[in-house]
Protein backbone atom coordinates (compact mmCIF):
# COMPACT_ATOMS: atom_id res chain seq x y z
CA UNK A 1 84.04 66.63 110.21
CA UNK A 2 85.21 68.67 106.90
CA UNK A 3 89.33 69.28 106.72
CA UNK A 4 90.26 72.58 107.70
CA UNK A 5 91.47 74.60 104.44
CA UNK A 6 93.26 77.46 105.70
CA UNK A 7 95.99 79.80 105.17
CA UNK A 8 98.87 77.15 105.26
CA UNK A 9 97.17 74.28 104.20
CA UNK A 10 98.98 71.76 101.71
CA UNK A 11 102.01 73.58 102.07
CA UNK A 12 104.27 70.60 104.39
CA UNK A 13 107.10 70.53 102.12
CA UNK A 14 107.08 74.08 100.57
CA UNK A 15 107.52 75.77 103.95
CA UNK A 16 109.85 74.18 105.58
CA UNK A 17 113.17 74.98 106.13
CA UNK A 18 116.58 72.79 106.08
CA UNK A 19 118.35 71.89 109.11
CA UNK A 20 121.73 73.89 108.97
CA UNK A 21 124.28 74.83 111.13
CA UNK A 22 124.70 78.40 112.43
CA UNK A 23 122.01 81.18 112.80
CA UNK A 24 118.67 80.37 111.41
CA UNK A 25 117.27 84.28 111.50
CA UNK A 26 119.89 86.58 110.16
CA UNK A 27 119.28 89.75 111.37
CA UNK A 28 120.29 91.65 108.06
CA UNK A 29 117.53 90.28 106.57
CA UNK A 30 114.98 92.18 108.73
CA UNK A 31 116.54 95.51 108.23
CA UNK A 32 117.63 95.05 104.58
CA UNK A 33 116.00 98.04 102.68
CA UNK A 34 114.22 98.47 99.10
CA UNK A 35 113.33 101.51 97.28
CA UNK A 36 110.26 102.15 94.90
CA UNK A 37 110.55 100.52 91.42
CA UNK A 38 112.84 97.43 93.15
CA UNK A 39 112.59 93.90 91.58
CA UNK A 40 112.15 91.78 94.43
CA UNK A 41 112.06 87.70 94.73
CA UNK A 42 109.33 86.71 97.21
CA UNK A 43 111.30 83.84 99.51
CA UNK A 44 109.20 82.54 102.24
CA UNK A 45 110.84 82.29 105.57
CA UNK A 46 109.11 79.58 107.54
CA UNK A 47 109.79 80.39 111.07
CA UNK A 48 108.81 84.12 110.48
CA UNK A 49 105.22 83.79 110.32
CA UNK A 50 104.51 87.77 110.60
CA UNK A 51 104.01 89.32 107.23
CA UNK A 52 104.21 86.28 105.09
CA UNK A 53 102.31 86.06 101.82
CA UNK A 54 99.87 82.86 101.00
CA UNK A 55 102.48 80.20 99.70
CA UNK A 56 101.23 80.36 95.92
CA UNK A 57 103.22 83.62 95.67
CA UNK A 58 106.90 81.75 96.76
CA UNK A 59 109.23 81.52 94.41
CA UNK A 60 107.71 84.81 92.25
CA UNK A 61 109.22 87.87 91.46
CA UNK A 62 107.11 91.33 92.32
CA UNK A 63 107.92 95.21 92.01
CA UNK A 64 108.26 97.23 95.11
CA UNK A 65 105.27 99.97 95.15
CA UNK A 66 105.71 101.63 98.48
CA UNK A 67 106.36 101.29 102.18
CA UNK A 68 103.48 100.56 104.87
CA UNK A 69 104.84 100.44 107.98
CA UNK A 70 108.10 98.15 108.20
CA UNK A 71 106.85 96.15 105.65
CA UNK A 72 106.28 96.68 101.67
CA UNK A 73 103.86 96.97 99.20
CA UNK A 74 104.49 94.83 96.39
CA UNK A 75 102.68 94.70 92.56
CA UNK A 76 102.58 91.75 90.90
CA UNK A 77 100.29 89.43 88.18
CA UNK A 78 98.47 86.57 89.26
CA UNK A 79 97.52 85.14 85.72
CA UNK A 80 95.77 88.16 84.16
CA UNK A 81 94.83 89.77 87.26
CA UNK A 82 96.89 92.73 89.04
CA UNK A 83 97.69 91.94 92.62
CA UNK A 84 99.04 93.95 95.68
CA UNK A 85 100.82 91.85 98.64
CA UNK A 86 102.12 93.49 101.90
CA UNK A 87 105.00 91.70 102.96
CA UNK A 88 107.62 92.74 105.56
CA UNK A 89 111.66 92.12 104.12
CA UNK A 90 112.57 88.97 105.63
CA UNK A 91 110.42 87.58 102.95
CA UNK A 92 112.27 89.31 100.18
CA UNK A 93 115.70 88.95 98.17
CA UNK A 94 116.54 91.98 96.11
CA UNK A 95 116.90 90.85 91.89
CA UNK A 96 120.55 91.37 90.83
């Protein structure tokens, strides 16, 4: 039987998430809002699996292009190529 290659595969230690105390899912990050031209770090949340890029975008930084919905439309470059994610916010840390 071939190995399944799907949307999360190989990603066992990149999206998971550290035992802490408190609350895991801060609600202020679902309603935080961003405005067109934003810098935004993509952060994946692991136990929000709703409107989370592929894991080869974690860690990157994109520009907020407009609002679908609750979640947004970001731009980014993939290499050379130009690339539009949607993502909803709990994915998302505004750049300071």
């Amino acid at each position: 039987m071939q190995r399944s290659r799907g949307f999360k595969s190989r990603s066992r230690k990149k999206l998971t998430k550290r035992v802490r105390p408190g609350r895991s899912n801060p609600i202020t990050r679902r309603i935080q809002q961003f405005e067109n031209g934003d810098m935004v770090h993509i952060i994946i949340d692991p136990s929000i699996q709703k409107g989370q890029p592929h894991s080869r975008f974690h860690g990157k930084t994109a520009k907020v292009v407009d609002k679908k919905g609750k979640a947004y439309i970001l731009a980014l470059k993939d290499g050379n190529k130009a690339k539009e994610l949607i993502v909803t916010p709990e994915h998302l840390k505004l750049q300071e």
